[in-house]
N, C-alpha and C. Protein backbone atom coordinates (compact mmCIF):
# COMPACT_ATOMS: atom_id res chain seq x y z
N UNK A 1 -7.84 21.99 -7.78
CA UNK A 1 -7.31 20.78 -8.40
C UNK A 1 -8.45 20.06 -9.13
N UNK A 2 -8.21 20.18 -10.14
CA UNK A 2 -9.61 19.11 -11.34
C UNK A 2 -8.91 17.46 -11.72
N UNK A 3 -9.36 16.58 -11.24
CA UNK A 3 -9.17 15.61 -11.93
C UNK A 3 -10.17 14.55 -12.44
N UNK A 4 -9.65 14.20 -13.79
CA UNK A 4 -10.19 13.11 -14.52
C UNK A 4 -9.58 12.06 -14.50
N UNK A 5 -11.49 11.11 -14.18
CA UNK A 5 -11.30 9.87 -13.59
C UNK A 5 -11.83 8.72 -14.89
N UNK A 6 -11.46 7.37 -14.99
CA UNK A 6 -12.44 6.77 -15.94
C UNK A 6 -11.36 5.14 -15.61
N UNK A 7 -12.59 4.60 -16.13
CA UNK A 7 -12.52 3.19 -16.05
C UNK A 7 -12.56 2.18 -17.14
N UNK A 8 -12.56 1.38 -17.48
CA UNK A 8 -13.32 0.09 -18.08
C UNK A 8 -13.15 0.80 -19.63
N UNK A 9 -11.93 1.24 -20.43
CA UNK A 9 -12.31 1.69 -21.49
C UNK A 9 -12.85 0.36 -22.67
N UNK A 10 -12.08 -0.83 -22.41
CA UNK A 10 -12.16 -2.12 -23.23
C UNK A 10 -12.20 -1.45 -24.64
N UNK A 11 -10.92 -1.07 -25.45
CA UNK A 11 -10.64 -0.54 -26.56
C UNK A 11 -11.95 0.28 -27.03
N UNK A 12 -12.70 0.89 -26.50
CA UNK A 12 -13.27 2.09 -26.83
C UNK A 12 -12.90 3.28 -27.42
N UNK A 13 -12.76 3.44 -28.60
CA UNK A 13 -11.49 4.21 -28.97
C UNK A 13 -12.90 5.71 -28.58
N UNK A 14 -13.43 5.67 -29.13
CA UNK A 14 -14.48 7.06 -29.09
C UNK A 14 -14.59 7.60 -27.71
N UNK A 15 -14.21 6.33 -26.51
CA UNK A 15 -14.42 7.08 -25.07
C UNK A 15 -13.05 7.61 -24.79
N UNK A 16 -12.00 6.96 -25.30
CA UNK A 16 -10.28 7.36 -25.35
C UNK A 16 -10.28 8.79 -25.70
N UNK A 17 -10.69 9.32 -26.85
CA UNK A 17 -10.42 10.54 -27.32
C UNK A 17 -11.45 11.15 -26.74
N UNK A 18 -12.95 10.86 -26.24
CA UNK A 18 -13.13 12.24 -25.25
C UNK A 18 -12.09 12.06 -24.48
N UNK A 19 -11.75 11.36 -23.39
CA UNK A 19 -11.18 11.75 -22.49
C UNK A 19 -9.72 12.23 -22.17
N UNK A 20 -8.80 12.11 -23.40
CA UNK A 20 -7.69 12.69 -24.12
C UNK A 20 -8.24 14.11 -24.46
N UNK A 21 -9.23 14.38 -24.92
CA UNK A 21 -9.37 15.64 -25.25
C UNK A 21 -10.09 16.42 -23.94
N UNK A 22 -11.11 16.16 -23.27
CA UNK A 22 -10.92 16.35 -21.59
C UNK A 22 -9.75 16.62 -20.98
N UNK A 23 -8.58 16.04 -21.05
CA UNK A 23 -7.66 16.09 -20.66
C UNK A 23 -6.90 16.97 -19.97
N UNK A 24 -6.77 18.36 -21.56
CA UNK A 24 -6.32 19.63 -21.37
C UNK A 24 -7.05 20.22 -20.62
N UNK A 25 -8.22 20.15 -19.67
CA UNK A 25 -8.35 21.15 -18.64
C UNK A 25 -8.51 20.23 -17.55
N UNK A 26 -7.52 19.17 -17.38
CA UNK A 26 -7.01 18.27 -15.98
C UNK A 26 -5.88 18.81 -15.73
N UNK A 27 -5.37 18.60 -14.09
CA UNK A 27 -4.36 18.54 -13.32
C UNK A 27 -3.86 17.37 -13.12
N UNK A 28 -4.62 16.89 -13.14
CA UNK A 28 -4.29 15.09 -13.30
C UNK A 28 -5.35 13.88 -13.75
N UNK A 29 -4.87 13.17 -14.07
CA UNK A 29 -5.63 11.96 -14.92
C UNK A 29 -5.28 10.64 -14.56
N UNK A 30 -6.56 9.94 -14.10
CA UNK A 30 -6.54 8.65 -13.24
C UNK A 30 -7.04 7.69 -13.94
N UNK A 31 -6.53 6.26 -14.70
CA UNK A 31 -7.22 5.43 -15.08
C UNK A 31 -7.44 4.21 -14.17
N UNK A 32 -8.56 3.79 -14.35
CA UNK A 32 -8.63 2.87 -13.10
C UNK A 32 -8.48 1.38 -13.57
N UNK A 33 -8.03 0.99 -15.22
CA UNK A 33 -7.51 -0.51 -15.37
C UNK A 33 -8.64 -0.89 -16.38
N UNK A 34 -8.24 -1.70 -17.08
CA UNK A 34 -9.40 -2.10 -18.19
C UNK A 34 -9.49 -1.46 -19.43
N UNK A 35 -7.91 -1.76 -19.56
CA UNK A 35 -8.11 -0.30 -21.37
C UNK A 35 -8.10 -1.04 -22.31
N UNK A 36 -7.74 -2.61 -21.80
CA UNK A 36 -7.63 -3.87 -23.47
C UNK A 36 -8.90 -4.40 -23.35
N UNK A 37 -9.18 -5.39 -24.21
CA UNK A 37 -10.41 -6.43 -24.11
C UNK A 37 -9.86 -7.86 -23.72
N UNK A 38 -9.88 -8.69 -23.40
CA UNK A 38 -9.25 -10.16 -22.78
C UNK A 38 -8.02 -9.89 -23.63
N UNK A 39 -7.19 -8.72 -23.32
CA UNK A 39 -5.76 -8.91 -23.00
C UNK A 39 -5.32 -8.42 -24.79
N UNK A 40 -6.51 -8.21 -25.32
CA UNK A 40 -6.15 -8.17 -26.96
C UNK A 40 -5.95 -6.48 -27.37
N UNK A 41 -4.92 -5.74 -27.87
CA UNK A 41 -5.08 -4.56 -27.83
C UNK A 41 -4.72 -3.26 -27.65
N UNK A 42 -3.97 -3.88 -26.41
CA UNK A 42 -3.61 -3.07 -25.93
C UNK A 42 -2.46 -2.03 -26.11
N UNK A 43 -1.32 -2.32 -26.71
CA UNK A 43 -0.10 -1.72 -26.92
C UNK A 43 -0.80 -0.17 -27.52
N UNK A 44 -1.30 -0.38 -28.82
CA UNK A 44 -2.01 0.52 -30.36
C UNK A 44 -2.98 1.17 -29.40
N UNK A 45 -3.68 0.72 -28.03
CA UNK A 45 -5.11 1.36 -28.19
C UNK A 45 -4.39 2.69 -26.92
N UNK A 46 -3.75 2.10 -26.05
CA UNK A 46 -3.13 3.24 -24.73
C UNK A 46 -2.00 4.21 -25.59
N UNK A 47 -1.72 4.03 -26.61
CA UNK A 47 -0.52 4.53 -27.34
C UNK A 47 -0.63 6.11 -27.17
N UNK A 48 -1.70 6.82 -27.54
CA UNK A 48 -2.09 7.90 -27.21
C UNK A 48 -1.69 8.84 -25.85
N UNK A 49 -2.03 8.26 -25.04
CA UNK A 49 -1.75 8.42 -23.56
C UNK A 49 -0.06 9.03 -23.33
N UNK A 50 0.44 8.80 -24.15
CA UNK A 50 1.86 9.24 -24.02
C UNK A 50 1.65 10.60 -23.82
N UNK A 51 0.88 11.43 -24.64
CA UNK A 51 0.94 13.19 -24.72
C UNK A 51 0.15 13.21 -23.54
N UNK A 52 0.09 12.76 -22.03
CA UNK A 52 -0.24 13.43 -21.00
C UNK A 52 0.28 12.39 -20.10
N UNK A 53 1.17 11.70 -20.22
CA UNK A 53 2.14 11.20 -19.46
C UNK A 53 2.50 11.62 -18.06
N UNK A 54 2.78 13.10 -18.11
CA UNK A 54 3.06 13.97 -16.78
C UNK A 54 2.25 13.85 -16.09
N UNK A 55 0.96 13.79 -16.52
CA UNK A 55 -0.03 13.87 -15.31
C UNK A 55 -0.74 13.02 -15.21
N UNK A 56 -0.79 11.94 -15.53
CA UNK A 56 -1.59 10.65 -15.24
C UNK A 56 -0.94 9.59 -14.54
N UNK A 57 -2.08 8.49 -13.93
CA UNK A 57 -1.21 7.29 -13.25
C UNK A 57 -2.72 6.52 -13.30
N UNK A 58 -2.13 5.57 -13.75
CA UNK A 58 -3.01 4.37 -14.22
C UNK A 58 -2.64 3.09 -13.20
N UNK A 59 -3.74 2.25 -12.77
CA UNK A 59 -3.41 0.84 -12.60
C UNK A 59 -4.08 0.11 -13.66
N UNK A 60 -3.67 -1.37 -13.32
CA UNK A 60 -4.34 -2.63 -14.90
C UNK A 60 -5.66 -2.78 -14.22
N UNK A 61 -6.37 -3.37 -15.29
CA UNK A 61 -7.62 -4.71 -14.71
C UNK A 61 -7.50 -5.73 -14.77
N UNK A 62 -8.63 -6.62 -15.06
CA UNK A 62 -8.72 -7.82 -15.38
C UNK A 62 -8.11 -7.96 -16.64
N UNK A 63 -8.62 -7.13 -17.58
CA UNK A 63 -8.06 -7.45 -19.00
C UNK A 63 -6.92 -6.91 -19.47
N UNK A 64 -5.95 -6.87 -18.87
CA UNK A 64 -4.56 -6.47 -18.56
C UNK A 64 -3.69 -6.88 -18.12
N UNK A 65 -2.81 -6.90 -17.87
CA UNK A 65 -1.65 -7.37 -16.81
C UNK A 65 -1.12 -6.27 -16.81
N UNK A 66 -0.03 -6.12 -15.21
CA UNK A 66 0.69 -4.87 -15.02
C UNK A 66 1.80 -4.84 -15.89
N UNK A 67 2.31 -5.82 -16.42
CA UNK A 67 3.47 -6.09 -16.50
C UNK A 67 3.30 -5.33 -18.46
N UNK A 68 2.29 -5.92 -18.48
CA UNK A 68 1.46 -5.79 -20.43
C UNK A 68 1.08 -4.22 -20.32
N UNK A 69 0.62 -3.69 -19.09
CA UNK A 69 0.30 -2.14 -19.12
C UNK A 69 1.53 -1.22 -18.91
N UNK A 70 2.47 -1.77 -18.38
CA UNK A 70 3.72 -0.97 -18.44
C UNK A 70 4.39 -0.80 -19.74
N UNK A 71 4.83 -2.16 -20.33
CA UNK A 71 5.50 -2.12 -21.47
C UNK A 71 4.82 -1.20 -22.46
N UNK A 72 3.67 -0.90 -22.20
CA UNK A 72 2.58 -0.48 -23.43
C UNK A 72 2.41 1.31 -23.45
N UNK A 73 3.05 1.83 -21.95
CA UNK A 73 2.88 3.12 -22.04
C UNK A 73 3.84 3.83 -21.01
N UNK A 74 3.93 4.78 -21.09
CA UNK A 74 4.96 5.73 -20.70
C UNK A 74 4.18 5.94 -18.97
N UNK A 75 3.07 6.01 -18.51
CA UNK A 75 2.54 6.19 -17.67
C UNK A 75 2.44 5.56 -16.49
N UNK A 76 2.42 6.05 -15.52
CA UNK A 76 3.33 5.33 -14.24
C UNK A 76 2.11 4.39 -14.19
N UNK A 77 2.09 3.09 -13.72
CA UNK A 77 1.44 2.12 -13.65
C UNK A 77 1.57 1.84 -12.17
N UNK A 78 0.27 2.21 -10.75
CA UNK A 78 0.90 1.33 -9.63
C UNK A 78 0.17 -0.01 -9.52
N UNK A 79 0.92 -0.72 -8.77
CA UNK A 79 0.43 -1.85 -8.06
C UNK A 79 0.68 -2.19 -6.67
N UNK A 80 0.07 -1.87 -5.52
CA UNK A 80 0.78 -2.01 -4.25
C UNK A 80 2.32 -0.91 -3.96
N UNK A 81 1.68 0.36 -4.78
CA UNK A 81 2.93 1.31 -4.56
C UNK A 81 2.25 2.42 -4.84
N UNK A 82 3.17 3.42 -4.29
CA UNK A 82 2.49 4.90 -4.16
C UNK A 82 3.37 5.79 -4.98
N UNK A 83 2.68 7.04 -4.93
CA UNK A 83 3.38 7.70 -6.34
C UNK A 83 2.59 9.79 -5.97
N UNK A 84 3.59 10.60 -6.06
CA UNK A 84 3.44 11.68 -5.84
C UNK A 84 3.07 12.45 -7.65
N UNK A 85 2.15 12.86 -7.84
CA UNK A 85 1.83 13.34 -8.86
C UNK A 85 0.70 14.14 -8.02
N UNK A 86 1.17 15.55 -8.74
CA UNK A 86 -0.18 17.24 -8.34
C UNK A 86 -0.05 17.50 -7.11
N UNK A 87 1.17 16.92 -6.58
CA UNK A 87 0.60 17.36 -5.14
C UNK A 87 0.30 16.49 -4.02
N UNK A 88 0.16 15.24 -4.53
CA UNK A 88 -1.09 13.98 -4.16
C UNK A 88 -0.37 12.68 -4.01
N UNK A 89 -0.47 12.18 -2.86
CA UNK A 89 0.07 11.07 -3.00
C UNK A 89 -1.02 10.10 -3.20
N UNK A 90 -0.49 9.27 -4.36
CA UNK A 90 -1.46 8.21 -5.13
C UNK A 90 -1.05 6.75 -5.44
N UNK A 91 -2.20 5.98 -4.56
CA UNK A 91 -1.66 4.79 -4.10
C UNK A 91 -2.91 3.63 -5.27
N UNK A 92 -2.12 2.94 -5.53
CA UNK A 92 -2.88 1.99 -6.48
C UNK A 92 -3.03 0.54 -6.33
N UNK A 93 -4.15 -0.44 -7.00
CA UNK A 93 -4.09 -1.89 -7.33
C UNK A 93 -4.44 -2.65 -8.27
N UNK A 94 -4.20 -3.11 -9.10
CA UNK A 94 -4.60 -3.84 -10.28
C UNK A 94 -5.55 -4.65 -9.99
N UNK A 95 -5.99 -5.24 -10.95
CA UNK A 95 -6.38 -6.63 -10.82
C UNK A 95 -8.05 -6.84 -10.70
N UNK A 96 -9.00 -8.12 -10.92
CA UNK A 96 -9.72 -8.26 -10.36
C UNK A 96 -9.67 -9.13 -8.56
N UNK A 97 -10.68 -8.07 -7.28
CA UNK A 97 -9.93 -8.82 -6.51
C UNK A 97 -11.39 -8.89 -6.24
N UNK A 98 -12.17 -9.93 -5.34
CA UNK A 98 -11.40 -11.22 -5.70
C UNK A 98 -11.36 -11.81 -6.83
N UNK A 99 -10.97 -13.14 -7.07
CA UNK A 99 -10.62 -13.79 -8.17
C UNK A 99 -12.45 -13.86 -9.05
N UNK A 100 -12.57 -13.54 -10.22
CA UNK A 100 -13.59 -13.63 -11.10
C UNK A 100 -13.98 -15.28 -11.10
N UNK A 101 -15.40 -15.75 -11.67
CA UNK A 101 -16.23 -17.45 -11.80
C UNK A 101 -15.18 -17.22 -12.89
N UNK A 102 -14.70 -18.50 -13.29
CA UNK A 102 -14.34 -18.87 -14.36
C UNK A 102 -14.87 -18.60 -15.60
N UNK A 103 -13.77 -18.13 -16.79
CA UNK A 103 -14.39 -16.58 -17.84
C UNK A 103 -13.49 -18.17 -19.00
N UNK A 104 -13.94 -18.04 -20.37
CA UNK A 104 -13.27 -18.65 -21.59
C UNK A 104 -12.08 -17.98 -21.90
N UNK A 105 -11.56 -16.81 -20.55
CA UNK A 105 -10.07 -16.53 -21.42
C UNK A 105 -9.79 -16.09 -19.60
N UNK A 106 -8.00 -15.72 -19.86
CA UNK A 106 -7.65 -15.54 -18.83
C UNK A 106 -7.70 -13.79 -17.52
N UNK A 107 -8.73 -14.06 -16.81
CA UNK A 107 -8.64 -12.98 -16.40
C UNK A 107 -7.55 -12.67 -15.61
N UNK A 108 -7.13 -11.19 -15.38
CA UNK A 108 -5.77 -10.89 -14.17
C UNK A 108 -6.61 -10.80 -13.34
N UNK A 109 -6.25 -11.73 -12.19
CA UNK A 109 -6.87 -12.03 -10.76
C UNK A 109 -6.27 -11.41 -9.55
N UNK A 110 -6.50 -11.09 -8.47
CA UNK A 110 -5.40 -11.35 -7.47
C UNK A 110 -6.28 -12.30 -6.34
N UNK A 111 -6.17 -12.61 -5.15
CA UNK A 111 -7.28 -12.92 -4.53
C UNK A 111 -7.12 -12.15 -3.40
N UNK A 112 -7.80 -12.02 -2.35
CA UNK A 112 -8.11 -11.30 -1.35
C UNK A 112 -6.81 -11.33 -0.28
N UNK A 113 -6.11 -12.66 -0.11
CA UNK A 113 -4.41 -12.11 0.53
C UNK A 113 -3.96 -11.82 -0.22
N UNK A 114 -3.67 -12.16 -1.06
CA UNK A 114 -2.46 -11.18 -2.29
C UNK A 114 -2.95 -9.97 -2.37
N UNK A 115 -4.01 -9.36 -2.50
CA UNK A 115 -4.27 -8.16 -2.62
C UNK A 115 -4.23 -7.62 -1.12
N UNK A 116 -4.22 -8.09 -0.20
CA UNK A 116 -4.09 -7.47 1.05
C UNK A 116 -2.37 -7.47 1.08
N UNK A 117 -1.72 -8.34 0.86
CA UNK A 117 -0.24 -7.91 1.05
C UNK A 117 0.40 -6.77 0.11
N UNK A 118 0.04 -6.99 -1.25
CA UNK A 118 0.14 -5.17 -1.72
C UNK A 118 -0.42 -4.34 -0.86
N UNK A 119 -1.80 -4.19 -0.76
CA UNK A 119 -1.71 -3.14 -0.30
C UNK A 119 -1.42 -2.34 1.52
N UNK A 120 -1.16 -3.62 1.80
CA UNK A 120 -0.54 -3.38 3.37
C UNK A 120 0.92 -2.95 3.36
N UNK A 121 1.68 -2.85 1.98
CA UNK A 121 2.92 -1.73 1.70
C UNK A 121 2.45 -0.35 1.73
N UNK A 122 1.24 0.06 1.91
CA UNK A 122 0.93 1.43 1.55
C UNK A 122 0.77 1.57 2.77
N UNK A 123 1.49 3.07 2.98
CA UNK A 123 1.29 3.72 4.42
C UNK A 123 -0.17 5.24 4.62
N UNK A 124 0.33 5.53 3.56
CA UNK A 124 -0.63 6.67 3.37
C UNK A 124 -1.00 6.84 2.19
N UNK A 125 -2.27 7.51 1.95
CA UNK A 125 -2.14 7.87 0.25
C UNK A 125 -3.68 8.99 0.51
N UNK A 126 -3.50 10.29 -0.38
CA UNK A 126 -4.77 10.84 -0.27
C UNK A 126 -6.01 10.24 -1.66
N UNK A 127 -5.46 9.65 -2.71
CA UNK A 127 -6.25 8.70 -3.23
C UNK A 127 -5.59 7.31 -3.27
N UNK A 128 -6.90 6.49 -3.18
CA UNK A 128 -6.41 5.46 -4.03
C UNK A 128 -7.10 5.01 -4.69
N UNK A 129 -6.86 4.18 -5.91
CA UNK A 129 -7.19 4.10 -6.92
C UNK A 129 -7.31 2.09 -7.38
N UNK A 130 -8.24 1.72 -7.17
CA UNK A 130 -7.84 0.26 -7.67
C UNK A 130 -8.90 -0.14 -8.70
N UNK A 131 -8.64 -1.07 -9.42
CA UNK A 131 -9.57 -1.72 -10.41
C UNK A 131 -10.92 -2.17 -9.71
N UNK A 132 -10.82 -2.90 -8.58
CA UNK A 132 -12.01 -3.84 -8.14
C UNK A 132 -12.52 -2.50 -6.70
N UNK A 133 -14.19 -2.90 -6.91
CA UNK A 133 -14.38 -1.75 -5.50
C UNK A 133 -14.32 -2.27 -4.45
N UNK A 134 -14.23 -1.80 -3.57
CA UNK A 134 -14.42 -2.29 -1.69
C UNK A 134 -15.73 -3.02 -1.91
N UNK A 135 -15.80 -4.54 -0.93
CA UNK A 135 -16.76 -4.68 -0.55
C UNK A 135 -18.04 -4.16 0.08
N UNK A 136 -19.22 -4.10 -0.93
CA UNK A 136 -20.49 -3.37 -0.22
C UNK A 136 -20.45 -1.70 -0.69
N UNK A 137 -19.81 -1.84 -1.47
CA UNK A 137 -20.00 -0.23 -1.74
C UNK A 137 -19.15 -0.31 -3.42
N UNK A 138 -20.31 0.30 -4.45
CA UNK A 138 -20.01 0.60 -5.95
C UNK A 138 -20.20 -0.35 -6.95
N UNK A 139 -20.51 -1.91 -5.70
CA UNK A 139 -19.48 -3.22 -6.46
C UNK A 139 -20.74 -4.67 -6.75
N UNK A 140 -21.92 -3.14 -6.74
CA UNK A 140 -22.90 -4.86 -7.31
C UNK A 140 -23.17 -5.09 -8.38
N UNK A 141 -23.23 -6.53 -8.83
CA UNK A 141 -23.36 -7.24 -10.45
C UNK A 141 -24.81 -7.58 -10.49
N UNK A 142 -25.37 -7.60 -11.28
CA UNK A 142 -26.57 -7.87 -11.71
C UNK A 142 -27.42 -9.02 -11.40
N UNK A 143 -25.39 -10.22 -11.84
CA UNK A 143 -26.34 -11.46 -11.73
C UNK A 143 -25.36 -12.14 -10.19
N UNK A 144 -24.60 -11.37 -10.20
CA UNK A 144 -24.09 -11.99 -8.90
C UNK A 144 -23.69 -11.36 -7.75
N UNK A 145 -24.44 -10.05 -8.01
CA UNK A 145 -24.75 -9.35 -6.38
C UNK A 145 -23.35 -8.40 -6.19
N UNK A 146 -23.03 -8.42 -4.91
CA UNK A 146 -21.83 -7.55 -4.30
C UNK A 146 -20.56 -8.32 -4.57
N UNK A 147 -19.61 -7.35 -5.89
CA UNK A 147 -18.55 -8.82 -5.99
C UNK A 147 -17.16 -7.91 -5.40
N UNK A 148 -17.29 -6.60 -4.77
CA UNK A 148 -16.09 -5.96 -4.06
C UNK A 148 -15.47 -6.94 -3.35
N UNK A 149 -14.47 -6.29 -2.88
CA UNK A 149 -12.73 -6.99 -2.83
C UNK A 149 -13.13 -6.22 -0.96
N UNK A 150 -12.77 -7.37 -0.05
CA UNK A 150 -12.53 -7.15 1.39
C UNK A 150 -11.67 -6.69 2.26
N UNK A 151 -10.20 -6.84 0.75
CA UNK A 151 -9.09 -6.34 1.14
C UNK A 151 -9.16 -4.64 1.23
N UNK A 152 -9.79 -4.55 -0.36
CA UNK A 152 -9.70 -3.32 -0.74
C UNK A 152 -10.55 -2.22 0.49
N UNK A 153 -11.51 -3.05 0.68
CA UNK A 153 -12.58 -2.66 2.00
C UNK A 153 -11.54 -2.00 3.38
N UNK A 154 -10.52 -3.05 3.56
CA UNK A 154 -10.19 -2.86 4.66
C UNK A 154 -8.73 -1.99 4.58
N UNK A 155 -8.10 -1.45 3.67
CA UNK A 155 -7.01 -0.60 2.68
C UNK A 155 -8.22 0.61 2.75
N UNK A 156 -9.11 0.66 2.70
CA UNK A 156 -9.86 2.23 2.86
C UNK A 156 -10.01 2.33 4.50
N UNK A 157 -10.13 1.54 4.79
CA UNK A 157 -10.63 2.02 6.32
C UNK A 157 -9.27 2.58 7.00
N UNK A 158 -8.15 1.45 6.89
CA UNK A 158 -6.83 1.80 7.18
C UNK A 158 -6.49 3.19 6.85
N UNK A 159 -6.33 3.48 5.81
CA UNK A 159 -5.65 4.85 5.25
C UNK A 159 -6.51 5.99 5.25
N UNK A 160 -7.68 5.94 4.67
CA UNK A 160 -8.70 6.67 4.55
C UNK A 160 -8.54 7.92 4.00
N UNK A 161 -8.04 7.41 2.51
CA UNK A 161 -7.56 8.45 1.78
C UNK A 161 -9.29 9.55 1.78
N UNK A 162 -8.71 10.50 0.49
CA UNK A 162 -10.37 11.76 0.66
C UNK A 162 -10.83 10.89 -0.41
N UNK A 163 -10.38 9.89 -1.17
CA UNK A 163 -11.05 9.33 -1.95
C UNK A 163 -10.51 7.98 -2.78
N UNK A 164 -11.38 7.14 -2.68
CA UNK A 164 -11.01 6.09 -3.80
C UNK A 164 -12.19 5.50 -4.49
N UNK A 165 -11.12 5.39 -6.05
CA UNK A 165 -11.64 5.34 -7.46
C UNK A 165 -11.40 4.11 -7.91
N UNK A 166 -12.56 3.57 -8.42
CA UNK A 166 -12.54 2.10 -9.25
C UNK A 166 -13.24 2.28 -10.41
N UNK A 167 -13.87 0.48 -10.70
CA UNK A 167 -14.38 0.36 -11.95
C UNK A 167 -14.82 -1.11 -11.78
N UNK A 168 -14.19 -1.84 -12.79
CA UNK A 168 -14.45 -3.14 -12.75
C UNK A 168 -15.97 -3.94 -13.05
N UNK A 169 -16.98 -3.45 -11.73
CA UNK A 169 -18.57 -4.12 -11.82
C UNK A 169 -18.69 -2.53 -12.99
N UNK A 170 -19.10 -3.21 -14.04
CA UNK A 170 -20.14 -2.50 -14.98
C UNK A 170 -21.32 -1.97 -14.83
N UNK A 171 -22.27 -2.99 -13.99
CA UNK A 171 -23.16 -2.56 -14.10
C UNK A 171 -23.67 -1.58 -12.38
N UNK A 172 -22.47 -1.42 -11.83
CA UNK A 172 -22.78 0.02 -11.36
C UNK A 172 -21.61 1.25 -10.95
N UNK A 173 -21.21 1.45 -12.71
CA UNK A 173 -20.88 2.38 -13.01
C UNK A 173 -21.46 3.78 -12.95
N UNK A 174 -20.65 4.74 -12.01
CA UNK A 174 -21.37 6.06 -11.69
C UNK A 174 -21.98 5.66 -10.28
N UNK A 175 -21.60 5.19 -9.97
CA UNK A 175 -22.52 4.88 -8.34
C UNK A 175 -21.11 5.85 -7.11
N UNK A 176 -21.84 6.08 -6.50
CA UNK A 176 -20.66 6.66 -5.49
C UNK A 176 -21.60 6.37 -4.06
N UNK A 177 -20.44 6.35 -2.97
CA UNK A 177 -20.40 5.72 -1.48
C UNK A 177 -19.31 6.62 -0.89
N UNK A 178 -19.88 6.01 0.33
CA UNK A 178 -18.62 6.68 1.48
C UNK A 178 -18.08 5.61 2.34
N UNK A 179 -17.15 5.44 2.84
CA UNK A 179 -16.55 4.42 3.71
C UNK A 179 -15.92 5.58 4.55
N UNK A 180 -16.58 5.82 5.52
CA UNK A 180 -16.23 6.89 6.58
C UNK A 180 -16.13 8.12 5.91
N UNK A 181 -14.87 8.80 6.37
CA UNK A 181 -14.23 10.14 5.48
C UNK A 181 -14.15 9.61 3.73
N UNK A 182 -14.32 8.28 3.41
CA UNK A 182 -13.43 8.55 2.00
C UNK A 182 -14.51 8.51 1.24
N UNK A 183 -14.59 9.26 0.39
CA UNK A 183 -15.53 8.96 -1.04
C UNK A 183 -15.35 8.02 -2.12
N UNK A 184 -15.91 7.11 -2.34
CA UNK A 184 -15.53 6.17 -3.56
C UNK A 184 -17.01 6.08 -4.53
N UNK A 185 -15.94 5.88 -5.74
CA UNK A 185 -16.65 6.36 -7.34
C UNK A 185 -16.14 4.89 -7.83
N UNK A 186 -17.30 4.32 -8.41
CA UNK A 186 -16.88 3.40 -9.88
C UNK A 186 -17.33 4.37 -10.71
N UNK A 187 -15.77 4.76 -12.13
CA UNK A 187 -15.65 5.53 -12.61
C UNK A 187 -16.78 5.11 -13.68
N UNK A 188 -16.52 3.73 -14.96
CA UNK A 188 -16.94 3.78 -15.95
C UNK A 188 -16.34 4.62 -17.25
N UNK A 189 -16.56 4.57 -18.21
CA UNK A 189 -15.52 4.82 -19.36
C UNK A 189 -15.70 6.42 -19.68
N UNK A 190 -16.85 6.86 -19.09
CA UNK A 190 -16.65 8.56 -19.73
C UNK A 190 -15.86 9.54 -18.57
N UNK A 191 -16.39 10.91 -19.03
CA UNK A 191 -15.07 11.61 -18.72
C UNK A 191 -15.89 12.17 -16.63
N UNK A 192 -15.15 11.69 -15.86
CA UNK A 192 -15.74 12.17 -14.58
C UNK A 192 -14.86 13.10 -14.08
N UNK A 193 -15.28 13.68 -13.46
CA UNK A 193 -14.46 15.00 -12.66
C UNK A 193 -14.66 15.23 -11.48
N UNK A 194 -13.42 15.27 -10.71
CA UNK A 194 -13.33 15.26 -9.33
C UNK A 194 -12.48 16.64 -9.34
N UNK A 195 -13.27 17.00 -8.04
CA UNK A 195 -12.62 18.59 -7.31
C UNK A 195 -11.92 18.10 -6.20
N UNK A 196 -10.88 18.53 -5.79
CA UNK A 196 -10.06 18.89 -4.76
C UNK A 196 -9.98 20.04 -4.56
């Protein structure tokens, strides 16, 4: 099983088409949220994504809404729901969790109970996949340290899928951790590849 992982495209059209063209030798294709720029974009830039529809499942980010990433593409979108694609059951979360310092436009937030009540609907999942990383692992900022989600922390320990995939902190993109059995990746916008 090959799958491609990626994050944080923020209308990157040049990282879109590698990873559309990557594509054809995936089994499945995981976006981890962050394909507009503050919300501007988005419909024209995911439009593409339709010709691998079958095998992908995306959640939003910050610069998204679920509701703006659904209307915008054919591709299953989760949020606090699980979803059988390759084989795999694949459990997802939007959002920045926790809530981002105050930004000049509106970020999609959740905060740390809201994101714990999604994802305390999930019973099992062998990935999961959310925008923001677990606390202490993938999720440090430059200027403001470890900004992972506690919920998300404690949604890995619970389930303990073989792996979960984020994005969100930029600046440590490509970093990978373990939280027991699970492996977790902040993807970042190029093309990553995971074996099963």
């Amino acid at each position: 099983m090959r799958i491609l992982a990626f994050s944080d495209l923020h209308l990157d059209s040049a990282a879109r088409d590698a990873i559309l063209a990557a594509a054809e030798g995936a089994d499945l294709v995981i976006g981890a949220g962050d394909f507009a720029a503050q919300h501007r974009g988005l419909a024209a830039f995911v439009a593409p994504f339709a010709a691998i529809a079958g095998k992908a499942v995306f959640v939003a980010g910050n610069n998204e809404t679920v509701d703006a990433l659904r209307a915008a593409t054919p591709v299953p979108v989760l949020h606090g729901e699980v979803t059988e694609l390759a084989g795999l059951r694949l459990a997802g979360l939007g959002a920045a969790v926790p809530p981002l310092p105050p930004l000049p436009w509106h970020s999609f937030d959740l905060t740390e109970a809201e994101a714990a009540r999604l994802l305390d609907r999930i019973d099992a999942a062998d990935i999961l996949v959310c925008h923001s990383p677990p606390k202490g692992v993938c999720d440090r900022h430059a200027r403001l340290g470890p900004i992972g989600s506690t919920a998300v922390l404690a949604a890995a320990r619970r389930l303990a899928p073989r792996w979960l995939l984020c994005g969100h902190v930029h600046d440590d993109w490509g970093a990978q951790g373990r939280i027991g059995a699970t492996g977790v990746r902040n993807l970042g916008p190029g093309v990553t590849w995971i074996e099963l």
